[in-house]
Every structure is written in structure tokens, then in C-alpha cells.
Protein backbone atom coordinates (compact mmCIF):
# COMPACT_ATOMS: atom_id res chain seq x y z
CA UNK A 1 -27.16 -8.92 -66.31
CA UNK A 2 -30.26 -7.25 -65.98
CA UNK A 3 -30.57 -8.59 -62.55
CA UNK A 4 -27.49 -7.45 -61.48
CA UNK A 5 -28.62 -3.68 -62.74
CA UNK A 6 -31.59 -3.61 -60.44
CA UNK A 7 -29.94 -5.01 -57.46
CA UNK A 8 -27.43 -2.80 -58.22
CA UNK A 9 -29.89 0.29 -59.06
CA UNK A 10 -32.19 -0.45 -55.48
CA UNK A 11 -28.80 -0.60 -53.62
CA UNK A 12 -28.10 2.95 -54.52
CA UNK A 13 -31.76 3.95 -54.24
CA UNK A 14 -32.33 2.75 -50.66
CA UNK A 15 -29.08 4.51 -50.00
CA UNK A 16 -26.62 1.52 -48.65
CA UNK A 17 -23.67 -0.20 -49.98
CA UNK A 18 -23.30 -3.42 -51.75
CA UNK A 19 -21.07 -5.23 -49.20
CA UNK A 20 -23.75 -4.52 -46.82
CA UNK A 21 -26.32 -6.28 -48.88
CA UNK A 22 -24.61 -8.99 -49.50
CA UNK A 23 -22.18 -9.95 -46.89
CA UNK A 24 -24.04 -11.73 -44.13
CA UNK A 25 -23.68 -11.05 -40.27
CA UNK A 26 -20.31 -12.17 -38.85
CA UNK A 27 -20.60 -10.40 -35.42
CA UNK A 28 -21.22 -13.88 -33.86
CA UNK A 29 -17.65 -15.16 -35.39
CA UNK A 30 -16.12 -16.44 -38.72
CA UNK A 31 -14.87 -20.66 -38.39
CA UNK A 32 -11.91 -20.52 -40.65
CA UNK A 33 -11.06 -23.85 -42.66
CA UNK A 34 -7.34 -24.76 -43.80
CA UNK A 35 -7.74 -26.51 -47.40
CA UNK A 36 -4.41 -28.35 -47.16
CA UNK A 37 -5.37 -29.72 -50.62
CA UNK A 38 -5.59 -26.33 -52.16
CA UNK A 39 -3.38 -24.38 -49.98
CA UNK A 40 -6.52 -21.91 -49.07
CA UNK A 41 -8.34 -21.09 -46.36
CA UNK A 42 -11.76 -20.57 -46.31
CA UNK A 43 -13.55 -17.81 -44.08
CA UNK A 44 -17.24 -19.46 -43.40
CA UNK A 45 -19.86 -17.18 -41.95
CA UNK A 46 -21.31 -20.16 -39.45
CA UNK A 47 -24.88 -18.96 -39.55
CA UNK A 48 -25.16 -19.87 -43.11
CA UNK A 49 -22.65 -21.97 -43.85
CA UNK A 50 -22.05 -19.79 -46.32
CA UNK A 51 -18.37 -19.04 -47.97
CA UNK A 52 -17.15 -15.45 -47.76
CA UNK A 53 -14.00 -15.96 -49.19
CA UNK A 54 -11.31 -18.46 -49.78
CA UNK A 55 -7.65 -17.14 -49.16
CA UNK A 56 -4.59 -18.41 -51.45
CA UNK A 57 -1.75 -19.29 -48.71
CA UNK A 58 1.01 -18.88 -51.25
CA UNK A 59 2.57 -22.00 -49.61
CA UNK A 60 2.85 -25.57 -49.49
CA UNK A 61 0.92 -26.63 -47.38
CA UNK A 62 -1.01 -25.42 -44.55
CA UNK A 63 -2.37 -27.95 -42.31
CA UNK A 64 -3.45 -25.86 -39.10
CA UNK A 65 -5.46 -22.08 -38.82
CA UNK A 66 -5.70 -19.91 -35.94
CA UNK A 67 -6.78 -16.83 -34.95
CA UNK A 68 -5.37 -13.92 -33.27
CA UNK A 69 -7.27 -12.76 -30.08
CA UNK A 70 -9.35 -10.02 -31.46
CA UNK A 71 -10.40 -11.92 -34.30
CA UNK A 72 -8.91 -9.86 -36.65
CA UNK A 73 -6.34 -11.83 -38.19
CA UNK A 74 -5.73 -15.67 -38.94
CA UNK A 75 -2.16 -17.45 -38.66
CA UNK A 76 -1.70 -20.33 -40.91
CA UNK A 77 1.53 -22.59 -40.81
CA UNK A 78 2.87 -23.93 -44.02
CA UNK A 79 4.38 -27.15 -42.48
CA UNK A 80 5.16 -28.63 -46.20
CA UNK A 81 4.28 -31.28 -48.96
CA UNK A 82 4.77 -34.40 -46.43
CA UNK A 83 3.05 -36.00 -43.30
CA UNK A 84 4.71 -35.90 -40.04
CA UNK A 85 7.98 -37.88 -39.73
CA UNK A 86 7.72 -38.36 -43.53
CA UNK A 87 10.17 -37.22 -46.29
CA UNK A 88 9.33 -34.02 -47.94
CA UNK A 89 9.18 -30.26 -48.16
CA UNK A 90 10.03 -28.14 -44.79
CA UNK A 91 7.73 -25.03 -43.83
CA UNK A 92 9.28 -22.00 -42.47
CA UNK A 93 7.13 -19.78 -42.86
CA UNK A 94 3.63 -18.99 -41.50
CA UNK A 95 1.24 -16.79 -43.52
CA UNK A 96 -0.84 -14.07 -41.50
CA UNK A 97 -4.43 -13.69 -42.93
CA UNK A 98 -6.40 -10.27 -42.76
CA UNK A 99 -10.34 -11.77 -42.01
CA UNK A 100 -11.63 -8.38 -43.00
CA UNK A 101 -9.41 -7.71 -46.28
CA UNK A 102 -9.92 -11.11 -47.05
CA UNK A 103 -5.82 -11.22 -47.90
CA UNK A 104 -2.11 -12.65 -46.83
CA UNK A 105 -1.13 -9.38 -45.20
CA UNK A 106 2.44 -10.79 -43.28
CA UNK A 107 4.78 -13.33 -42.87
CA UNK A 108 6.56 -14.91 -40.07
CA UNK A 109 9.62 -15.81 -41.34
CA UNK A 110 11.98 -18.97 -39.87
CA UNK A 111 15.02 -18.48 -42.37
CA UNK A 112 15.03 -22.48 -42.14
CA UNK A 113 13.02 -25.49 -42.32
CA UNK A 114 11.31 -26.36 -39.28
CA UNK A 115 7.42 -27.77 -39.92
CA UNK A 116 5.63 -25.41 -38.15
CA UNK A 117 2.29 -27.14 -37.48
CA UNK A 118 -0.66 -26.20 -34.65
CA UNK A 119 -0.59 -22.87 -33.50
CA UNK A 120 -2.18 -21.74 -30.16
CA UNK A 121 -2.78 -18.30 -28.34
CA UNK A 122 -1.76 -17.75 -24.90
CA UNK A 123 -4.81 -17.06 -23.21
CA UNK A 124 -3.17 -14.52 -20.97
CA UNK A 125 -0.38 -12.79 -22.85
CA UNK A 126 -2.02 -13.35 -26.01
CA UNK A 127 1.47 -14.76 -27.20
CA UNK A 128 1.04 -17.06 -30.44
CA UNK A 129 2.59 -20.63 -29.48
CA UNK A 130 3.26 -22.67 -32.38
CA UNK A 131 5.13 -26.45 -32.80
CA UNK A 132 8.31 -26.51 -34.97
CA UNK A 133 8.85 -30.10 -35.03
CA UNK A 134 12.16 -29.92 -37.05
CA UNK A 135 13.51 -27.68 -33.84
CA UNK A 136 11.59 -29.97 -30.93
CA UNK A 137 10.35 -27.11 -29.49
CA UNK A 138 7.72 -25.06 -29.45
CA UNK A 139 8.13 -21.11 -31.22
CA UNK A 140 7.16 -18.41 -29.41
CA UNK A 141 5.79 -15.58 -31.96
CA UNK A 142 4.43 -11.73 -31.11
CA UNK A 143 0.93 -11.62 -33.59
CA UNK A 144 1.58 -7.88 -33.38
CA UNK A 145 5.08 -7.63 -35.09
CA UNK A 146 5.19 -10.93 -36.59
CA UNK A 147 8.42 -11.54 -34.83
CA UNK A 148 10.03 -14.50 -33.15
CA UNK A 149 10.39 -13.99 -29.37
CA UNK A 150 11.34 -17.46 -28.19
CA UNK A 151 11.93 -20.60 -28.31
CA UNK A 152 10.40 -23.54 -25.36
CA UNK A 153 11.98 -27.02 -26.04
CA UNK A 154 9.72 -30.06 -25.87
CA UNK A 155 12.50 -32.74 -25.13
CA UNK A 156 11.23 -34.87 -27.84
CA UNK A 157 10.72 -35.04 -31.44
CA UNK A 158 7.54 -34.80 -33.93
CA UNK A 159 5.81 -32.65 -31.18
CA UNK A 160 2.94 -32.15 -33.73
CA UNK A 161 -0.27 -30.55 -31.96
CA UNK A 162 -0.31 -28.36 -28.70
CA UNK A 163 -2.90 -27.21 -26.24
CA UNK A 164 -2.43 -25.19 -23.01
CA UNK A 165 -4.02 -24.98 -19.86
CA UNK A 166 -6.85 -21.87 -19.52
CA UNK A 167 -4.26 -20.27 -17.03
CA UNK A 168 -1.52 -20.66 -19.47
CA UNK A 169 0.50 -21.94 -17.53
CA UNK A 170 1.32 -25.66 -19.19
CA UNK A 171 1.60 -26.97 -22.94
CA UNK A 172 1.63 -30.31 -23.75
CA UNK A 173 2.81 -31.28 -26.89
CA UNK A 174 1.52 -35.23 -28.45
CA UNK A 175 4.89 -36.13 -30.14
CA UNK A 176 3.63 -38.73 -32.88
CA UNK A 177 6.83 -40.66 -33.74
CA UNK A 178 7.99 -41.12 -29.64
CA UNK A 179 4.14 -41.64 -28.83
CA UNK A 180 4.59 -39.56 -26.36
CA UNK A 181 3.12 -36.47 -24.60
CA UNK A 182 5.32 -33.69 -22.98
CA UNK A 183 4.34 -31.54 -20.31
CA UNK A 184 6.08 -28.51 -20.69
CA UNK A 185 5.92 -25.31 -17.86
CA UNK A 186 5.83 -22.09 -20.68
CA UNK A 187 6.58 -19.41 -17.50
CA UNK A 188 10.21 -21.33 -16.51
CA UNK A 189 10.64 -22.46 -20.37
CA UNK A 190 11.34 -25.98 -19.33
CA UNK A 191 10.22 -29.90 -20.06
CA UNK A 192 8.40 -31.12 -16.31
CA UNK A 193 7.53 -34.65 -17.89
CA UNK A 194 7.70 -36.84 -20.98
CA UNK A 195 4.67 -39.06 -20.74
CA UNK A 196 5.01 -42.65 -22.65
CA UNK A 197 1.01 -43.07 -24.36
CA UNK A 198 1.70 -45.35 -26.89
CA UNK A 199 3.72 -46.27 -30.18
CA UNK A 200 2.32 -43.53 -32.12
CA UNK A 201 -0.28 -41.09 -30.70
CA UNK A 202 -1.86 -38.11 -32.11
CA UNK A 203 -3.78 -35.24 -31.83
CA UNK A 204 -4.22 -33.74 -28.04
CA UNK A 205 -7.08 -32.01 -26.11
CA UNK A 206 -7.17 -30.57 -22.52
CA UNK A 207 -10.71 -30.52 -20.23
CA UNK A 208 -12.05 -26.38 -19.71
CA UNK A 209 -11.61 -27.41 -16.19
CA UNK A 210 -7.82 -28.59 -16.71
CA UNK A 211 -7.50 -31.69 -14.88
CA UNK A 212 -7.60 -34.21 -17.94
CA UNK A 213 -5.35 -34.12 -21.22
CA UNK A 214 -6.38 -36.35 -23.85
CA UNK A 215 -4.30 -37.84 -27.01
CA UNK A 216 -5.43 -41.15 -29.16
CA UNK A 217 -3.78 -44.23 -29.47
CA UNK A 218 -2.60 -44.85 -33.67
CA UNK A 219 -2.73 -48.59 -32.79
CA UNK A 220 -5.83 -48.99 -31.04
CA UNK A 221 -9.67 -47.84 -30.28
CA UNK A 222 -8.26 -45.98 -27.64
CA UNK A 223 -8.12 -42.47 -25.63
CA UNK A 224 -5.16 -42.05 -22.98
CA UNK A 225 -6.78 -40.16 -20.01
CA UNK A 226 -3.93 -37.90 -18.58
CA UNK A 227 -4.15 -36.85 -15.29
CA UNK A 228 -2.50 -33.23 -15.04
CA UNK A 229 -2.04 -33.13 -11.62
CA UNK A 230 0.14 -36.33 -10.92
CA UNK A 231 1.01 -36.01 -14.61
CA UNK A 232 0.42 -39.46 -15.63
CA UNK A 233 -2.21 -41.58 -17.42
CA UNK A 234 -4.96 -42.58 -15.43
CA UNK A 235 -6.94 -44.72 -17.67
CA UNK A 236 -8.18 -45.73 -21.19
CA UNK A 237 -11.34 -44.95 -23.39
CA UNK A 238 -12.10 -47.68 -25.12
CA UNK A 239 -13.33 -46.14 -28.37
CA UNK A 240 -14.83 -48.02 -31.61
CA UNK A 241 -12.59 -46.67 -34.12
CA UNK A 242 -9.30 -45.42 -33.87
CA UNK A 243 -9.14 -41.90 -32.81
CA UNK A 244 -7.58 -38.25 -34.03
CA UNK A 245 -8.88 -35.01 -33.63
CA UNK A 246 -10.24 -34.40 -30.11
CA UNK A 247 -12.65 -31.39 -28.41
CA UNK A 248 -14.72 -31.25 -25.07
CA UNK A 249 -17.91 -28.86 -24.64
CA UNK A 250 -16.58 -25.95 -22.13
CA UNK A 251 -19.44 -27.29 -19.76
CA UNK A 252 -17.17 -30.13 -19.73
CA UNK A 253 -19.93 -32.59 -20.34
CA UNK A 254 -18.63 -34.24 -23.48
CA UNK A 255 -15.60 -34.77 -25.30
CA UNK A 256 -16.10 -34.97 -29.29
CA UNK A 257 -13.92 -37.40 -30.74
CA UNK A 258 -13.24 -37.91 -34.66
CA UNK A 259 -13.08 -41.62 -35.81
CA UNK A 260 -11.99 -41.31 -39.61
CA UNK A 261 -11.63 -45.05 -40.86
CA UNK A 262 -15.38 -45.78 -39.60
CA UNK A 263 -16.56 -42.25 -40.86
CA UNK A 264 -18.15 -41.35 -37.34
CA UNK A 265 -17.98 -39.07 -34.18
CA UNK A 266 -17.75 -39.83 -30.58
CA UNK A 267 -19.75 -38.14 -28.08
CA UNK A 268 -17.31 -39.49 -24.39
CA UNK A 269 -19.19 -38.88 -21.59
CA UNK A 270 -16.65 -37.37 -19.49
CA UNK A 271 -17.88 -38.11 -15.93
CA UNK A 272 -18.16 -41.66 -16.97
CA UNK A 273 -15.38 -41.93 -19.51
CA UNK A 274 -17.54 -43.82 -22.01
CA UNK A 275 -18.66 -43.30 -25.31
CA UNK A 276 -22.66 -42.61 -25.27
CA UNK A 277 -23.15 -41.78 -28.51
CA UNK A 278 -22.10 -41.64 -32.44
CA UNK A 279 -22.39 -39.88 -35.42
CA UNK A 280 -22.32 -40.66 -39.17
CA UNK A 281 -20.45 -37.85 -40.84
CA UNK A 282 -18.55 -37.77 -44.47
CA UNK A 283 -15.43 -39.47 -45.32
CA UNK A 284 -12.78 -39.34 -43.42
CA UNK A 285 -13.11 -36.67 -39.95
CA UNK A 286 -10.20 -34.72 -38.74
CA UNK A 287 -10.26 -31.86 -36.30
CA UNK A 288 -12.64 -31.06 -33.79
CA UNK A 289 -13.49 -27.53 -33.31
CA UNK A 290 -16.82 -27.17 -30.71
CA UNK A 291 -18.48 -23.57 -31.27
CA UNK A 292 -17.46 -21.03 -28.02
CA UNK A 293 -21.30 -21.40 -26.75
CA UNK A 294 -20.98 -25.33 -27.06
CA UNK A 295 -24.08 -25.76 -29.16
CA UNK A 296 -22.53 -26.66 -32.04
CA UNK A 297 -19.27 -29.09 -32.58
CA UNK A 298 -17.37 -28.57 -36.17
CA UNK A 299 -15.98 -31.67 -37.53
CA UNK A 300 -13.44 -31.32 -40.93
CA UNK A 301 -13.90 -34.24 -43.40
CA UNK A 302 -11.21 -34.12 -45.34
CA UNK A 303 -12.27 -36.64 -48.27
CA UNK A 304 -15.37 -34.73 -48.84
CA UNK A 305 -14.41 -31.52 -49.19
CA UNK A 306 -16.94 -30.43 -45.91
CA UNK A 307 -17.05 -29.58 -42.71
CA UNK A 308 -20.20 -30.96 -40.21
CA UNK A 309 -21.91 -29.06 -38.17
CA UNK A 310 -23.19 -31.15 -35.18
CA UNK A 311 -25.83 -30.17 -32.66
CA UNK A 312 -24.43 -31.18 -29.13
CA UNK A 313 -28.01 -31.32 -27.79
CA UNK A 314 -29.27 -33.77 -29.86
CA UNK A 315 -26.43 -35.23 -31.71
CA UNK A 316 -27.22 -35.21 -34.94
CA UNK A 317 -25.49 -33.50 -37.76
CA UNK A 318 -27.09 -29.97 -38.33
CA UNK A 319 -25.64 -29.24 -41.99
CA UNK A 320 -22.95 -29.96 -44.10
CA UNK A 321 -20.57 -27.04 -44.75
CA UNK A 322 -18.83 -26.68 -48.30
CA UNK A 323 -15.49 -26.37 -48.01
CA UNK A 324 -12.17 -26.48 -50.14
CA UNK A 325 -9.94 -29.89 -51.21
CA UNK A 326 -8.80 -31.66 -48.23
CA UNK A 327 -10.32 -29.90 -45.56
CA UNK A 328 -8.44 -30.27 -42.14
CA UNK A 329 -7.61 -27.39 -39.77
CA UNK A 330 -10.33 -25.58 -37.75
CA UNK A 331 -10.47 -22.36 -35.70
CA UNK A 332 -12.55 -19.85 -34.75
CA UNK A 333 -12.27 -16.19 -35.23
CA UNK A 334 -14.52 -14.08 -32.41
């Protein structure tokens, strides 16, 4: 108590506030963590690793974060109690996260179940993209009204993550349950390609430089190489683990790859398509989120309750980050 007079007292005295003392420098960006355990999301100042605040979503259960253009505000899905393609609660809704007020501020509302899942922003239009796997399709959304716009079929079901090309111009969707990717043009609203990958794939990542889209094999150590051009697969990285969450660098040097049943990460070599180095990081590795400036590569580990920070210099884990129960979803707020 009596330290929390003086800080309190030389606060006043040297004439600034007390969110100014204490809150640490977030003009170099906020990484936001979805707690699907907890239903929270936690606001991380990355330069400490330090917590800033942890959200209630009101919802079961948020799996996936992202965050508006200007960095303002954070979109969380509540896709529901279950894993994809298993029985359980439907989302339809997806809560809309103030950074600054540290608060659920709106809510994008479905009026029926439909799983909404990974969220992306349209790096043109700034249009939030977000799968509904219930609906095969993927939801168009305005982050400025909250409102549902439209709605881009994916021709397949369990179309679970989404990335699109820098230009904005293509989405592909991994559909676990098909094992299948779909190539999908957003401008004319329409399927180009289904792509068979395997029996059950997952996750999905696309190279800065958009020739390659990558998804992982659930049977196998193994990365499908998709070639975006000719739209087909044009060959395999053979992995030691089986894969899930996938990012590359932007210098389009690496790809990071999270191996959760051998508790490491995979540094691919993407002019050679080989794996050149690993990682040790805690229990079970989900998402891969790799810092704007590519110095630094974010790794969820859900089991542990942390996020690692990796150094994509010199490949070695940084720090541990302290997160919430069941850490999974990553983004980053600019």
C-alpha cells in the first residue's frame, strides 16, 4: 500500500498520468492471442512480452483473431465447443474487440449456425473475409458497420483456414474433411479449382511473392507445394513431424512450419524446399504468426499456455510469452 501511495504521489508530482507510467510502448504493434480454452484474448505488448489485458469473448469458443487494418480493432470468431467436422456447438457470431478500450465493443451477427473460423483482411478493399464452414463459403463482412456484405462459395465443405494473394485477387480455402484446397477468384465470386492434397489437410499459407500455396498433409510428414499459376501441386516437403500451422518470412527465405506431436518448428528453405533447421518449443505448436519486419516468428503452444518467440536469424527461441488456457490463434495489430 504504501508503495502504491508514492508511485501514485510522484505520478502526480512529475505531472503525468498513470496509464502513461505504466502501460509500455505499443507503437511498434500489439500480437493478439485467442485463448480458446478460456474464451479470451490476450493483447501482448511484443517488446516485453508483457500482458496488457486479457479480453472475455462472451462466447464459446474463439479459435482465430484478427485485426482490422488500422489496428484499432480485433475480430474474433466464436466457431463453437467442437473441432472441425465434429459434433457440437455452432458459432454465429463474431465478437469485435476495441485494442485501446481493452473491450467487446460489436457483434457481427449470422442469425444461424455457421462456424465461422479464420478471418482475413482484403489487402486492398480492406474487406474482412472470414470461413463459414456450415455455409461452404466464405462471408464477406464490412469492419466498419459490422455488416454482412456477401457471400463467395468455396464448392466444398469444412473450408477451415483462408489466405489471399497480396493483390487480393485469390483465396484459397484448405477444406479439412475433402482434403482439399479451393482456389477461389473473390473479384468474379466464383470456385476456379478444387485441388485434391490429401485425405485430410490443414492449415494453409501463401509465399509474399504469390507463386506457392502451402497446406500439410494430416497423414503424413508432409507439405503440398501448390503451384498458383498452373494451379496444381508441384511437389512434396518431406517434413519430420506432421505439420499444421504454416508462415514464410516476407523476404521469402523461409517458411516456419509448426510440428505439434514432436514439440518442434520447421525452418523450409524455400528455394530448396527442404527443411534446414528445427526448433524445440513447448507442448504442442499451432499457428504461425512471423512479426511484419521478419525478425521474429510467433509460434502458439497450446498445452502450455505460451506463445514462442523465435529469432529467424539465428533460430533459436528468444522468450517464452505467457499466455491464457489453450493458446491458438495469432495476429498482429499495427
Amino acid at each position: 500500500m504504501e508503495f502504491n501511495h508514492f508511485f501514485l504521489t510522484m505520478a502526480a508530482v512529475l505531472g503525468v498520468s498513470l496509464s502513461a507510467v505504466a502501460q509500455p510502448s505499443t507503437k511498434n504493434g500489439l500480437l493478439l492471442v485467442c485463448n480458446k480454452g478460456e474464451q479470451t484474448l490476450s493483447i501482448i505488448d511484443p517488446a516485453s512480452g508483457e500482458s496488457l489485458a486479457v479480453v472475455k469473448e462472451d462466447g464459446v469458443t474463439g479459435h482465430e483473431v484478427i485485426a482490422s487494418a488500422d489496428g484499432k480493432l480485433a475480430f474474433v470468431p466464436i466457431y463453437g465447443n467442437s473441432g472441425v467436422g465434429r459434433p457440437g456447438t455452432d458459432g454465429e457470431i463474431i465478437r469485435v474487440i476495441d485494442l485501446g478500450k481493452h473491450a467487446v465493443v460489436g457483434t457481427v451477427d449470422f442469425g444461424h449456425g455457421v462456424r465461422p473460423h479464420c478471418a482475413m483482411v482484403g489487402p486492398e478493399n480492406h474487406l474482412l473475409y472470414v470461413t463459414t464452414e456450415l455455409s461452404n463459403a466464405i462471408t464477406v463482412i464490412d469492419p466498419k458497420t459490422f455488416k454482412i456484405v456477401d457471400s463467395i462459395p468455396t464448392g466444398q465443405s469444412e473450408s477451415h483456414m483462408l489466405v489471399i494473394s497480396h493483390g487480393g485477387r485469390y483465396g484459397y480455402t484448405a477444406n479439412v474433411g475433402p482434403g482439399t484446397v479451393s482456389v477461389i477468384d473473390l473479384l468474379e465470386k466464383k470456385v476456379e479449382k478444387i485441388i485434391p492434397v490429401a485425405k485430410v489437410t490443414q492449415r494453409i499459407a501463401i509465399s509474399p511473392d504469390d507463386k506457392w500455396v502451402f497446406t500439410a498433409d494430416q497423414t503424413k510428414p508432409q507439405l503440398a507445394v501448390i503451384d498458383a499459376g498452373k494451379k496444381e501441386i508441384s511437389q512434396w516437403i518431406e517434413l519430420p513431424g506432421i505439420a499444421y500451422g504454416t508462415a514464410p518470412t516476407p523476404d521469402g527465405n523461409w517458411l516456419v512450419v509448426a510440428l505439434p506431436a514432436i514439440q518442434k518448428v520447421a525452418f523450409v528453405d524455400l528455394k530448396t524446399m527442404k527443411v534446414a533447421h528445427t526448433v524445440d518449443v513447448p507442448k504442442a505448436p499451432q499457428e504461425v504468426l512471423v512479426r511484419p519486419d521478419g525478425k521474429i516468428a510467433y509460434v502458439s503452444c497450446d498445452a502450455s499456455k505460451q506463445v514462442a518467440a523465435i529469432d529467424t536469424q539465428n533460430f533459436k527461441v528468444e522468450k517464452l510469452i505467457n499466455t491464457g488456457k489453450g493458446a491458438d490463434g495469432l495476429a498482429w495489430a499495427p
